[in-house]
Protein backbone atom coordinates (compact mmCIF):
# COMPACT_ATOMS: atom_id res chain seq x y z
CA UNK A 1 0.00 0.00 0.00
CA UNK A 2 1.04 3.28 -0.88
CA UNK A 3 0.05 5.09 1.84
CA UNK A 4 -2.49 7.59 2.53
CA UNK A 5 -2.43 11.57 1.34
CA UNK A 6 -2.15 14.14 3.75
CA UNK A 7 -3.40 17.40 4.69
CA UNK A 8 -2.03 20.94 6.15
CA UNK A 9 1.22 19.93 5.51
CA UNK A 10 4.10 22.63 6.20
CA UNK A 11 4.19 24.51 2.74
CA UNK A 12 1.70 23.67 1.87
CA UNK A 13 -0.90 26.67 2.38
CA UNK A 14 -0.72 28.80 -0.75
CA UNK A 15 -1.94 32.10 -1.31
CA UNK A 16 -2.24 34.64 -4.16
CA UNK A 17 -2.24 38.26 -4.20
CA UNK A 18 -0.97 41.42 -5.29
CA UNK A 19 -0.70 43.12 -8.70
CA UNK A 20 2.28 44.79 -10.72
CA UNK A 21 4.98 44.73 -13.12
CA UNK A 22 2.48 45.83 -15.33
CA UNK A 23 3.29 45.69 -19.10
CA UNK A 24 1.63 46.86 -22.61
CA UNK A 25 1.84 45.87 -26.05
CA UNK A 26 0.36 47.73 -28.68
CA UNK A 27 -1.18 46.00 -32.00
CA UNK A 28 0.20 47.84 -35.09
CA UNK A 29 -2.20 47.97 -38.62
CA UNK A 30 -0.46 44.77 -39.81
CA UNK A 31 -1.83 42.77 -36.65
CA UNK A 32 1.88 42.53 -35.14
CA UNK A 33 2.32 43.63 -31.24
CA UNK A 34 5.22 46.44 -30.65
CA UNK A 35 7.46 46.74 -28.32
CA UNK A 36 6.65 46.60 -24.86
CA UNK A 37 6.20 49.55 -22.49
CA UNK A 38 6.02 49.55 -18.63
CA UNK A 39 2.43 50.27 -16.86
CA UNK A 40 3.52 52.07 -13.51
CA UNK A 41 0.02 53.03 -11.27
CA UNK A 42 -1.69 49.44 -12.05
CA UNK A 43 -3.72 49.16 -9.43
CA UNK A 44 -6.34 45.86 -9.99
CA UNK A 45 -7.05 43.37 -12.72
CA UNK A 46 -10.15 41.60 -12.47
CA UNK A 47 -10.98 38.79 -14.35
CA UNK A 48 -14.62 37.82 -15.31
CA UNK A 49 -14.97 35.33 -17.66
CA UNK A 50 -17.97 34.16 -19.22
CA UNK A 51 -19.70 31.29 -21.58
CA UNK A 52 -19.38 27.75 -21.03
CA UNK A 53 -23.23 27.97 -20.43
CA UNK A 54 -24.88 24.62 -20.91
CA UNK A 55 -27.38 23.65 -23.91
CA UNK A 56 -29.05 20.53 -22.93
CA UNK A 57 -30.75 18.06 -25.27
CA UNK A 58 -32.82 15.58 -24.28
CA UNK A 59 -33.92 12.03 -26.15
CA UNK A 60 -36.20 8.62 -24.76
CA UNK A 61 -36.92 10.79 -21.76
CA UNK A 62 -33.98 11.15 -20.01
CA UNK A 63 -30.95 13.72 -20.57
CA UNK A 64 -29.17 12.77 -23.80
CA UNK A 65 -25.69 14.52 -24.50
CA UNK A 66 -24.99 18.91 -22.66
CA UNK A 67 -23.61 21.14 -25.57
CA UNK A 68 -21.33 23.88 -23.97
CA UNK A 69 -21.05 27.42 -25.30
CA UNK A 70 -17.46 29.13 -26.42
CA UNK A 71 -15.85 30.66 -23.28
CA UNK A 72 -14.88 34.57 -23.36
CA UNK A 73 -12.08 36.07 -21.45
CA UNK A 74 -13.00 39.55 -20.33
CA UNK A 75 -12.29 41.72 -17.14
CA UNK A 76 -11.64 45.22 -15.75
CA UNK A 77 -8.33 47.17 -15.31
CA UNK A 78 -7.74 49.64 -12.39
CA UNK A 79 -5.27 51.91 -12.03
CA UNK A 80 -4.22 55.22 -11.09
CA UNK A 81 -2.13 56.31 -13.98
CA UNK A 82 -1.61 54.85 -17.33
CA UNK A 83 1.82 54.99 -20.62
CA UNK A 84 1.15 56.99 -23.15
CA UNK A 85 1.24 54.01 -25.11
CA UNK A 86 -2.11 53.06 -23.73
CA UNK A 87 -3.95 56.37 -25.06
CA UNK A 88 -4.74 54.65 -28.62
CA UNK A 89 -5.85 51.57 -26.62
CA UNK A 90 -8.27 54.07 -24.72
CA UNK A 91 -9.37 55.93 -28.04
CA UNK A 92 -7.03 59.08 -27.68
CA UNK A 93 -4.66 60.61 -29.87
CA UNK A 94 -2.96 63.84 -30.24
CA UNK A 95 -4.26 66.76 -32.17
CA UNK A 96 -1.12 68.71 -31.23
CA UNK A 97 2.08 68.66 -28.54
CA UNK A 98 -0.44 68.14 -25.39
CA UNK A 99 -3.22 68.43 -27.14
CA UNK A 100 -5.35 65.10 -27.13
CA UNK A 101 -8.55 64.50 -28.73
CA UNK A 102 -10.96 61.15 -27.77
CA UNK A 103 -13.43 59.27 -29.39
CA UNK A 104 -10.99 57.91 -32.09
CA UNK A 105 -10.84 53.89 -32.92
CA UNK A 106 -9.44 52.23 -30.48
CA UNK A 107 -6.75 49.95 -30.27
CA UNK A 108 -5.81 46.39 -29.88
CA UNK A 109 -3.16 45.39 -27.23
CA UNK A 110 -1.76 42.85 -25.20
CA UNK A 111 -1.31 43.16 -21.90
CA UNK A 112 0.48 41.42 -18.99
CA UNK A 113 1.10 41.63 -15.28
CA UNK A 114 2.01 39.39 -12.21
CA UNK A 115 0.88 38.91 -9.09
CA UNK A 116 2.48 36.95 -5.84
CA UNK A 117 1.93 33.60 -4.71
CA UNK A 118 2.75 33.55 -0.75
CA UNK A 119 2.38 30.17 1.32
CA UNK A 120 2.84 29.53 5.71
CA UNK A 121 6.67 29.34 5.16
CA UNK A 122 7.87 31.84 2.62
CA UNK A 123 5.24 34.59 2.55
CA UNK A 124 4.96 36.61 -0.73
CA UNK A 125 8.79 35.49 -1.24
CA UNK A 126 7.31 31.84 -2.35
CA UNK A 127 6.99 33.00 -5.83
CA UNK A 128 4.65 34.43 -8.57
CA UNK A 129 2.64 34.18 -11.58
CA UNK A 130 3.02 36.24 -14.66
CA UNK A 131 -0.43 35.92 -16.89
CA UNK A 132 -0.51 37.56 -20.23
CA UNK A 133 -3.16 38.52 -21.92
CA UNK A 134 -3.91 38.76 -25.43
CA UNK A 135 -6.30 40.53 -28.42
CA UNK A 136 -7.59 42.94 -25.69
CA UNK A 137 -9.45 45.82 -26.32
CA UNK A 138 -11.01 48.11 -23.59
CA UNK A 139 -14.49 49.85 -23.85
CA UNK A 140 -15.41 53.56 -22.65
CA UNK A 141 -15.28 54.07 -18.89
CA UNK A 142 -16.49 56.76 -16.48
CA UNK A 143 -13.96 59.04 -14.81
CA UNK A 144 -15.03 60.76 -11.87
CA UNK A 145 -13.34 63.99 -10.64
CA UNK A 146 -14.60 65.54 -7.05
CA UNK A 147 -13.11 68.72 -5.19
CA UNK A 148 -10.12 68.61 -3.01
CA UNK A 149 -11.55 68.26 0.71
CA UNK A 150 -10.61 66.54 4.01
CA UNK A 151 -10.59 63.47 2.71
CA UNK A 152 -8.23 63.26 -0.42
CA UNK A 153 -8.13 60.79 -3.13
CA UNK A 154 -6.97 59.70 -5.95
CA UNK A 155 -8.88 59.26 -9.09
CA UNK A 156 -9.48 55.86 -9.64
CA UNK A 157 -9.69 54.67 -13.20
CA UNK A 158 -11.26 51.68 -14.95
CA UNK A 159 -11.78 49.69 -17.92
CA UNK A 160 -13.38 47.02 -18.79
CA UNK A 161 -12.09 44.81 -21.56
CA UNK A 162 -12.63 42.15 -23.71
CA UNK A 163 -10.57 39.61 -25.91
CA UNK A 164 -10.39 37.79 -29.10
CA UNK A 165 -8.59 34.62 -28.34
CA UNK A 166 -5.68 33.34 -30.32
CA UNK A 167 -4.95 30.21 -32.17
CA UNK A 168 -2.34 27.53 -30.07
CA UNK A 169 -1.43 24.71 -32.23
CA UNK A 170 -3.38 21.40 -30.67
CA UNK A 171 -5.15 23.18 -28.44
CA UNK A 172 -8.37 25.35 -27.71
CA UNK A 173 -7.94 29.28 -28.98
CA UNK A 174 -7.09 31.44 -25.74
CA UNK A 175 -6.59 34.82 -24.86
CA UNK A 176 -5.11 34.10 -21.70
CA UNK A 177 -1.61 32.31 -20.55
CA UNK A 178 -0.52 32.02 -17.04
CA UNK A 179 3.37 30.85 -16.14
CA UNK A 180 3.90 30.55 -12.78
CA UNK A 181 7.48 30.82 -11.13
CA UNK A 182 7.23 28.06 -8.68
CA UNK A 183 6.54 25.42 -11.64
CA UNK A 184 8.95 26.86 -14.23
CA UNK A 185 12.66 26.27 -14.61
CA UNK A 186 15.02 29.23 -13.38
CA UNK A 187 16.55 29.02 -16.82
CA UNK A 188 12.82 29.12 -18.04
CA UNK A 189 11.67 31.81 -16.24
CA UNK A 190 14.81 34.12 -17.31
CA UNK A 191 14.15 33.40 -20.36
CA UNK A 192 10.57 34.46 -20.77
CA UNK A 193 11.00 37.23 -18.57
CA UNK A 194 14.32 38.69 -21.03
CA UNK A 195 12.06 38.39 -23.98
CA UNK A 196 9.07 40.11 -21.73
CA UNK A 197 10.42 42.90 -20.44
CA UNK A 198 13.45 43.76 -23.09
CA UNK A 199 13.01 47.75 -24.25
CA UNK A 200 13.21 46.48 -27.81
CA UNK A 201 11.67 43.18 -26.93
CA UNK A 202 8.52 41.79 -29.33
CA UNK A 203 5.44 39.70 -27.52
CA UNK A 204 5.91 35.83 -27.46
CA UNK A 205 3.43 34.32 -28.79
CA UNK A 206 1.78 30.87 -26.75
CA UNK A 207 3.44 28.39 -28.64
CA UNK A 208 6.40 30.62 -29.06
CA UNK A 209 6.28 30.96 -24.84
CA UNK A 210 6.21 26.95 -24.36
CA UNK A 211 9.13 26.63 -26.64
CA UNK A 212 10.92 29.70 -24.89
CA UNK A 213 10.30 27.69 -21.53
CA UNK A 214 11.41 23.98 -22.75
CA UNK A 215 14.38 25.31 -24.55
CA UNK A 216 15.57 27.30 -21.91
CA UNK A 217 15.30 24.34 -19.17
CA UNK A 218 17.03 21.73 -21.51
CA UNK A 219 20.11 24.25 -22.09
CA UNK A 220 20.09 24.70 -18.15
């Protein structure tokens, strides 16, 4: 016998939380992502997705076969501040030096940001996950300004967004990857995060990102 599984062990109690090294892409006319540029003031990213809803058919009286609807990937960003790379992304451009005008088309982008994994031992040291998101594009969103008082805040800005997923060879389209740090090689991890965050540094791709990954761990 192999023995039983356990419980509680020490290590064992993982947590998630936290959001930043934020990080946009935007998508030029030719359907290619730019180069990267940092998102400092990222404040949330909440995911919502949607779909999978269930289309049952029945036959001889009983429940015959559940069809399932295509999932979406969709959320809302938060932050305080946001690049100026994101201003086509929010339907901005500019009619002159500091002049910006809205309501213009707005752009595609791919986004990406981390947040920690924590556990009883390590705390947020443990490690973290870096999820990227692709084919985003964000819809118009409120922005609410009040007078300076006695109890001062920020502005707080949102958008919500929505994604086209992307093709992955032998898999389900997704807009969506998640690496996390604890499961990855070091070699892996350096590797994905070079071609991430590099100033002149292009967007990897899913399949592109597992081969990153294997390579990377096989050389190390």
């Amino acid at each position: 016998m192999a023995g039983l599984i356990k419980w509680d062990e020490v290590g064992t109690h993982l947590y998630e939380t936290g959001t930043d090294r934020g990080v946009i892409w935007l998508m030029d006319n030719t359907g290619n992502y730019g180069t990267p540029a940092s998102w400092t003031g990222l404040r949330t990213v909440t995911e919502a997705p949607d779909g999978a809803e269930e289309s049952p058919l029945y036959a001889d009286n009983i429940k015959y076969l559940s069809l399932f609807s295509a999932e979406n990937f969709k959320g809302t960003i938060g932050a305080y501040s946001y690049p100026d790379e994101f201003a086509e992304a929010n339907g901005e451009a500019e009619l002159a030096e500091g002049v910006t005008i809205q309501q213009q088309t707005r752009k595609t982008f791919a986004f990406a940001y981390r947040t920690r994994i924590g556990n009883d031992v390590a705390n947020e040291s443990y490690g973290y996950k870096i999820h990227i998101v692709y084919g985003a594009k964000v819809q118009p969103s409120e922005k609410a300004y009040e007078s300076i008082n006695d109890d001062p805040s920020a502005v707080e800005l949102e958008w919500d967004f929505v994604t086209n997923p992307i093709n992955i060879p032998g898999m389900q389209p997704t807009a969506v990857v998640t690496v996390d740090s604890t499961k990855v090689s070091e070699a892996g991890l350096k590797a994905l995060e070079n071609a991430l965050y590099a100033v002149d540094g292009t967007l990897p791709m899913p399949d592109e990102i597992k081969t990153l990954v294997a390579t990377a761990a096989s050389k190390g």
